[in-house]
C-alpha atoms as a PDB file:
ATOM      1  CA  UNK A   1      23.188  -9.624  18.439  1.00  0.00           C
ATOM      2  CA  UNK A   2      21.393 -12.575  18.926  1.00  0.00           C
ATOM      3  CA  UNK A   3      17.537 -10.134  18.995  1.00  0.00           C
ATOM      4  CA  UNK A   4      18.890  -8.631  15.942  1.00  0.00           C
ATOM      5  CA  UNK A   5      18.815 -12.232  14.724  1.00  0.00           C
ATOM      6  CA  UNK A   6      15.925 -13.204  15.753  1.00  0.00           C
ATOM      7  CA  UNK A   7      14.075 -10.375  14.261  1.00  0.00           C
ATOM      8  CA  UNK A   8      15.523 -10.576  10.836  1.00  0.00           C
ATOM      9  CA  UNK A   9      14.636 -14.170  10.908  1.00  0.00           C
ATOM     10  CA  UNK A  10      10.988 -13.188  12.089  1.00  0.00           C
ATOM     11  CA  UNK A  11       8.085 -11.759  10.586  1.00  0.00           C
ATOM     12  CA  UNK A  12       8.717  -8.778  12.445  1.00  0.00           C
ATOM     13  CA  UNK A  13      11.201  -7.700   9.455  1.00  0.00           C
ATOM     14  CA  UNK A  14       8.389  -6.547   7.556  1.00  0.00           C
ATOM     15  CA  UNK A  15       8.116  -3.684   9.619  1.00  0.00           C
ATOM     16  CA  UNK A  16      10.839  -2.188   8.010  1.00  0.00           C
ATOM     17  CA  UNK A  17       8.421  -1.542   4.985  1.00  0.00           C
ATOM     18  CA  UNK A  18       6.056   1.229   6.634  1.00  0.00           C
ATOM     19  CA  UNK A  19       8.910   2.959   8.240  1.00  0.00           C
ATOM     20  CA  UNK A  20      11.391   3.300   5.489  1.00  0.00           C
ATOM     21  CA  UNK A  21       8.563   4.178   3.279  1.00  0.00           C
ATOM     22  CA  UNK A  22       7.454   6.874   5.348  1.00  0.00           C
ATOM     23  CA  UNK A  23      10.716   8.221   5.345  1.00  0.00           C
ATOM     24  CA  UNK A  24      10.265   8.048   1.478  1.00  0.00           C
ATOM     25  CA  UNK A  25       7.364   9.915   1.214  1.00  0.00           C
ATOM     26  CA  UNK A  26       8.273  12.449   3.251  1.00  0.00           C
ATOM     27  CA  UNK A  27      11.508  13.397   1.080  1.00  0.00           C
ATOM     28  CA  UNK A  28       8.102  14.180  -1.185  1.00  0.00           C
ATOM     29  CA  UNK A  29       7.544  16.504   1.100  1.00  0.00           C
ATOM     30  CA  UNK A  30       7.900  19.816  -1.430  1.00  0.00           C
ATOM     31  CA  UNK A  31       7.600  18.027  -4.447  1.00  0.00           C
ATOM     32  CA  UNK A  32       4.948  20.362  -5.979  1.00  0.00           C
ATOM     33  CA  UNK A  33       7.937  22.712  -7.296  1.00  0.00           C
ATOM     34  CA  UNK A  34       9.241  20.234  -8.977  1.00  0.00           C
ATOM     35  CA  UNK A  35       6.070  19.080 -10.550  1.00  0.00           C
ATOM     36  CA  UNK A  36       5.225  22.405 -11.640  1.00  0.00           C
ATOM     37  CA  UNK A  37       8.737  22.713 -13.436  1.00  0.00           C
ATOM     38  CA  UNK A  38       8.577  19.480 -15.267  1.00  0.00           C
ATOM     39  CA  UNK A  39       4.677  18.838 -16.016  1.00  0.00           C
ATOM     40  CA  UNK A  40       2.247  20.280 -18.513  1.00  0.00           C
ATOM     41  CA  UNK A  41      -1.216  20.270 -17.194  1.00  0.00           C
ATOM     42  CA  UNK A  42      -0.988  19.877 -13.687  1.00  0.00           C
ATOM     43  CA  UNK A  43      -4.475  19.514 -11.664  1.00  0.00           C
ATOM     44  CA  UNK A  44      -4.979  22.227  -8.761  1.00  0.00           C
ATOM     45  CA  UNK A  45      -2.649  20.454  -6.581  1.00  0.00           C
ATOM     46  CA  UNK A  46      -1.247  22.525  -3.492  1.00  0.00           C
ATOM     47  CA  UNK A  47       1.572  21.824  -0.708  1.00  0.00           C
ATOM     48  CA  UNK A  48      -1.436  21.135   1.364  1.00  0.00           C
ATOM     49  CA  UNK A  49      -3.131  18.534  -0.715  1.00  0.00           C
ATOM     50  CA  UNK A  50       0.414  16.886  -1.591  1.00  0.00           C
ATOM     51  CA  UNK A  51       1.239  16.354   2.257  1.00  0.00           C
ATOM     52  CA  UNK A  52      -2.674  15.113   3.257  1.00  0.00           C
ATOM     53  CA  UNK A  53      -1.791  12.575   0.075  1.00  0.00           C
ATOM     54  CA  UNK A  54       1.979  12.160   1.730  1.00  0.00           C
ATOM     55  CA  UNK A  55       0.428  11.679   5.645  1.00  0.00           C
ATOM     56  CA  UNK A  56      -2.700   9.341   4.738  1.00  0.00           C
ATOM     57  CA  UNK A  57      -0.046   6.938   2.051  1.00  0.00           C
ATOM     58  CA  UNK A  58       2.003   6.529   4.835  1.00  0.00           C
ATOM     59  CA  UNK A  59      -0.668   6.010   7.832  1.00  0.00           C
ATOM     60  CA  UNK A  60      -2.178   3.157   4.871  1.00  0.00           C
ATOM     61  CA  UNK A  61       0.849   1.610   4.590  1.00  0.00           C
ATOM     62  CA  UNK A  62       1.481   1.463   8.566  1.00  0.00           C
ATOM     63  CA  UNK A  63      -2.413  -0.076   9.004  1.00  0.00           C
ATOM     64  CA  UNK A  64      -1.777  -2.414   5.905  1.00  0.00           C
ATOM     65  CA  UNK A  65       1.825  -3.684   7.465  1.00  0.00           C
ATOM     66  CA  UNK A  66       0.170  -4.532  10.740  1.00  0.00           C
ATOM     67  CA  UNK A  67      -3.129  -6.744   9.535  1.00  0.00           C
ATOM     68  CA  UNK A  68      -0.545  -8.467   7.628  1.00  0.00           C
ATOM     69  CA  UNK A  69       1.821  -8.895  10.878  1.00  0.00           C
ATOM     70  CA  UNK A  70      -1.065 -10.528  12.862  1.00  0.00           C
ATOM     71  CA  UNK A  71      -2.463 -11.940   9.572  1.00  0.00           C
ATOM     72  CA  UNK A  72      -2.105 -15.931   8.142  1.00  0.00           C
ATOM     73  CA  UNK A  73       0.564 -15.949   5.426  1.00  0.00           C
ATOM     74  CA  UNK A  74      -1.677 -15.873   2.316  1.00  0.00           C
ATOM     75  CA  UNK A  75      -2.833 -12.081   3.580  1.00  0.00           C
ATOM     76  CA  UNK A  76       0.569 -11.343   4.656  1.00  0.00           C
ATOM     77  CA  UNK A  77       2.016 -12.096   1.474  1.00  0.00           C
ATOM     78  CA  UNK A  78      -0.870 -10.097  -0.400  1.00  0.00           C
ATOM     79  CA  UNK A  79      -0.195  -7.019   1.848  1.00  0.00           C
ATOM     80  CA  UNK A  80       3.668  -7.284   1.504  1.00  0.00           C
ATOM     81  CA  UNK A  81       3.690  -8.422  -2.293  1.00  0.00           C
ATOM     82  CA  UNK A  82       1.661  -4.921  -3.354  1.00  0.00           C
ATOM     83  CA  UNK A  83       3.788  -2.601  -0.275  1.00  0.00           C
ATOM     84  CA  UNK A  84       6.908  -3.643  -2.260  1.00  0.00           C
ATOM     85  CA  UNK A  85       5.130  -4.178  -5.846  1.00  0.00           C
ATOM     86  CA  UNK A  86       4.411  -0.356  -5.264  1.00  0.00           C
ATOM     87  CA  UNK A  87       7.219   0.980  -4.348  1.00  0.00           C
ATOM     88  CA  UNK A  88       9.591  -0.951  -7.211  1.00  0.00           C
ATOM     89  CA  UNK A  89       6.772   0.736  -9.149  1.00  0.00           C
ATOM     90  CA  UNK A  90       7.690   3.692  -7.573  1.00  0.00           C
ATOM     91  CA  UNK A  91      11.198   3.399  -7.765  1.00  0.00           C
ATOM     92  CA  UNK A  92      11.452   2.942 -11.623  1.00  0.00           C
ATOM     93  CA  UNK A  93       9.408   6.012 -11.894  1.00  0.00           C
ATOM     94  CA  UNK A  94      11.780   8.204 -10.108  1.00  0.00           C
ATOM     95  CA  UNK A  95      14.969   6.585 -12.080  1.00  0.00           C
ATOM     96  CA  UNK A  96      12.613   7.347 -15.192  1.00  0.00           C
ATOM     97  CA  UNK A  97      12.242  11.050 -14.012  1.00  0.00           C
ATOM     98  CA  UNK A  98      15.473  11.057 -13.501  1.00  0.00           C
ATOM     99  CA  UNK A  99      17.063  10.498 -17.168  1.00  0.00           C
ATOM    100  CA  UNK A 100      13.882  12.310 -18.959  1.00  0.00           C
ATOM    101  CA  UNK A 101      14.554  15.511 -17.294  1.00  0.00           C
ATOM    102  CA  UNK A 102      18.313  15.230 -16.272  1.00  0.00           C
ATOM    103  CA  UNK A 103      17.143  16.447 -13.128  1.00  0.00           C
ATOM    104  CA  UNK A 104      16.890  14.890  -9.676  1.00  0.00           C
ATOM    105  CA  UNK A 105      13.221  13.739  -8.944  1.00  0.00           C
ATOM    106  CA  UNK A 106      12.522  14.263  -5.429  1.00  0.00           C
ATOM    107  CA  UNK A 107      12.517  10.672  -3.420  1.00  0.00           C
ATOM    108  CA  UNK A 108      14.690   9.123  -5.960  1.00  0.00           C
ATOM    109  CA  UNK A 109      17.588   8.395  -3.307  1.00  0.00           C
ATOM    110  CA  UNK A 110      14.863   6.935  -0.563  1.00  0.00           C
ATOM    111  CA  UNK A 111      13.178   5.164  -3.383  1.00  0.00           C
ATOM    112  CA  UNK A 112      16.008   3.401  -4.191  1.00  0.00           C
ATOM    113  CA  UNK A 113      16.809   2.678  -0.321  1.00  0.00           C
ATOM    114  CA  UNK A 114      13.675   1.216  -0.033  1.00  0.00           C
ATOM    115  CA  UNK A 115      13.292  -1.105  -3.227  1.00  0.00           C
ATOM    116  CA  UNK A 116      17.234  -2.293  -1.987  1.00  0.00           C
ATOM    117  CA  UNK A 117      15.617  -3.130   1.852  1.00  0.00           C
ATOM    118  CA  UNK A 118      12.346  -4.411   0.827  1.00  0.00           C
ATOM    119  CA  UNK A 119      13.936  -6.588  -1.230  1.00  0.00           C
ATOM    120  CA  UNK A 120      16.209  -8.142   1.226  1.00  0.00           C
ATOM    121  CA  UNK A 121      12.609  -8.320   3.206  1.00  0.00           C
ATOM    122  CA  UNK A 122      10.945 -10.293   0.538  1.00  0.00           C
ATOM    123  CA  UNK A 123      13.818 -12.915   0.339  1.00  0.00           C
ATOM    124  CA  UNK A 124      13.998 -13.254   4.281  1.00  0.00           C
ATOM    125  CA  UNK A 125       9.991 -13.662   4.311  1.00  0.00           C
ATOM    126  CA  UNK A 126      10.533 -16.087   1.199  1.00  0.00           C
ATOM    127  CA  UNK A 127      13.593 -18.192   2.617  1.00  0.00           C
ATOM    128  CA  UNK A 128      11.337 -18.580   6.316  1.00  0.00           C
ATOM    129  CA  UNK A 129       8.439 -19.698   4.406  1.00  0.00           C
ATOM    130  CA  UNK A 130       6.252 -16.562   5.736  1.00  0.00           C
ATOM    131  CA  UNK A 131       5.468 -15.397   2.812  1.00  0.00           C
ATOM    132  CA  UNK A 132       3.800 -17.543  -0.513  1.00  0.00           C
ATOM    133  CA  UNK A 133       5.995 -17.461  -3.821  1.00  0.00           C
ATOM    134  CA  UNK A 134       2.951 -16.927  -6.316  1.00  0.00           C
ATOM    135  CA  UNK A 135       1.351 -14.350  -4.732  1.00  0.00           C
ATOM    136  CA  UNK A 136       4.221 -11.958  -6.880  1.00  0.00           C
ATOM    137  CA  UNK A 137       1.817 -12.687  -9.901  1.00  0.00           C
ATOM    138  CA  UNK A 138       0.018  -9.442  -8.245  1.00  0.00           C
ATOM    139  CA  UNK A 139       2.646  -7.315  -9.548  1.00  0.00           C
ATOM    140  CA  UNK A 140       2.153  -8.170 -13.373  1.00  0.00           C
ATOM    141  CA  UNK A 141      -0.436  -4.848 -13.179  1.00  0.00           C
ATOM    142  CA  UNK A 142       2.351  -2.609 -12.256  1.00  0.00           C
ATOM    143  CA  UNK A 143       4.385  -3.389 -15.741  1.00  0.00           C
ATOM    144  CA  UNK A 144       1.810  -0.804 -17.717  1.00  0.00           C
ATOM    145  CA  UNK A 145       2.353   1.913 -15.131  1.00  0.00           C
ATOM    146  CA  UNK A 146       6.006   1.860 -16.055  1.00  0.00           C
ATOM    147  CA  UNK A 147       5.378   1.754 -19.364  1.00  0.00           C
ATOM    148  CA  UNK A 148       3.015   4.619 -19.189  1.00  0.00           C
ATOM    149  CA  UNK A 149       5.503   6.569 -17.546  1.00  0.00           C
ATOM    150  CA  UNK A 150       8.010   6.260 -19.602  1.00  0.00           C
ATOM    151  CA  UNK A 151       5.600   8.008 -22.735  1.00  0.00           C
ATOM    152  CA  UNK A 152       3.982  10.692 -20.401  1.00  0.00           C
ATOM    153  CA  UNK A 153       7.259  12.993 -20.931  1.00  0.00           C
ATOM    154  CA  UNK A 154       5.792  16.078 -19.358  1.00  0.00           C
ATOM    155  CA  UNK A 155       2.585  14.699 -18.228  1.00  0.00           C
ATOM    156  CA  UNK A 156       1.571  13.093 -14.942  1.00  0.00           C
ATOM    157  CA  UNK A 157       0.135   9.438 -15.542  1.00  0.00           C
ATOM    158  CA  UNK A 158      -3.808   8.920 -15.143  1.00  0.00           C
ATOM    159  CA  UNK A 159      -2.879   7.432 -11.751  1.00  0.00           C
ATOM    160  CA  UNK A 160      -0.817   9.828 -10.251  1.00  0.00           C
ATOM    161  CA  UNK A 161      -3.439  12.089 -11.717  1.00  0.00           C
ATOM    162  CA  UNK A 162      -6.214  10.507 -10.029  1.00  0.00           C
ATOM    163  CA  UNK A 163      -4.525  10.212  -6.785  1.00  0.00           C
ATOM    164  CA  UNK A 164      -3.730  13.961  -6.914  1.00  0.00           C
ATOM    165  CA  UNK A 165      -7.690  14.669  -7.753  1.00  0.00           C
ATOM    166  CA  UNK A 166      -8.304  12.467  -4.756  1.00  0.00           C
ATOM    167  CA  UNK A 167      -6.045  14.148  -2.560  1.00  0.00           C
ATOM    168  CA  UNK A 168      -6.777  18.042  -4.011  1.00  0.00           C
ATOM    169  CA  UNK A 169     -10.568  16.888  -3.334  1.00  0.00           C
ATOM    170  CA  UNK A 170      -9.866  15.730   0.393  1.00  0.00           C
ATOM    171  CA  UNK A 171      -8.167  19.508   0.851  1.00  0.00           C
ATOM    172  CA  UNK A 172     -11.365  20.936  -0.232  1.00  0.00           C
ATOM    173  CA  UNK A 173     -13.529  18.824   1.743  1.00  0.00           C
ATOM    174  CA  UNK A 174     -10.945  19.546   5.104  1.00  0.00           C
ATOM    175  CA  UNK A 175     -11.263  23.294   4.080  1.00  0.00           C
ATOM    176  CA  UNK A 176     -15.091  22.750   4.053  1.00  0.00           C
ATOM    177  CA  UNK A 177     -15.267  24.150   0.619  1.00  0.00           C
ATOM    178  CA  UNK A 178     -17.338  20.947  -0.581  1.00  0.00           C
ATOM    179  CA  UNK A 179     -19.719  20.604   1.759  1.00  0.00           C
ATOM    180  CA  UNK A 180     -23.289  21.312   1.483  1.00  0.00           C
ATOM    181  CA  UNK A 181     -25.382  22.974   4.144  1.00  0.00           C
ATOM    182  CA  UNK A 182     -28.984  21.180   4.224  1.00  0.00           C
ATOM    183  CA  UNK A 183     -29.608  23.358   7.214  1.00  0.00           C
END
């Protein structure tokens, strides 16, 4: 009991961010069904380019957690602020989902998992001084992504539609459809 403790009272808690996010995206997994029946106008997405998107957002999020576990406190609370900035962000968009389509929107129950955990992170970080109060100001940006979710109705946001072009684009270039041959 007592390491339980001690990690929850450590900066160590912060790993619980990567993990239970993972576990978030990957209830993502076969979310292009579910696109398809709700959105107007999708971009070429495919399975494939959905779980590169899935696999790399998850791999960030690992990489970002540990610079900020070996990092000073004013990167750590950065990297932490916009990991849990993203996924309340994240979380009111699948609650959103949720009432405009009366349907479940897949990673709603994780989502809501995770914004309950990382908060509880955020106030141990916050209570052990390991993590600086106005760094939240970072999250101010995420208030028009909301917003522009909640007008989309059946369309995907410009982000979520650039991050799909990214990832639909990454396919293509694994696939070796995009690349040129100066031989």
């Amino acid at each position: 009991m007592n390491q339980l403790s001690s990690f929850i009272n450590s900066v160590n808690v912060i790993w619980l961010i990567p993990v239970l996010f993972s576990i978030h995206e990957l209830e993502e997994w076969n979310i292009l069904n579910w696109y398809k029946k709700y959105y107007a106008d999708l971009p070429a997405s495919t399975n494939t380019s959905i779980r590169i998107h899935i696999l790399t957002i998850s791999l960030a999020a690992i990489l970002l957690t540990f610079i900020a576990w070996i990092s000073p406190i004013i990167i750590r609370s950065i990297i932490v602020i916009f990991l849990t900035g993203f996924i309340l962000t994240n979380t009111i968009q699948h609650v959103i989902w949720t009432f405009q389509y009366k349907a479940y929107a897949p990673g709603l129950t994780t989502a809501i998992l995770c914004m309950i955990i990382f908060t509880l992170v955020n106030i141990i970080l916050v209570k052990n001084e390991m993590i600086l109060v106005p760094i939240y100001l970072i999250l101010l940006p995420g208030i028009p992504t909301v917003i522009k979710t909640v007008k989309s109705k059946h369309q995907m946001t410009p982000e979520i539609r650039r991050l799909h072009e990214l990832f639909i684009k990454a396919e293509r270039y694994l696939r070796g459809e995009n690349r040129t041959n100066n031989a």
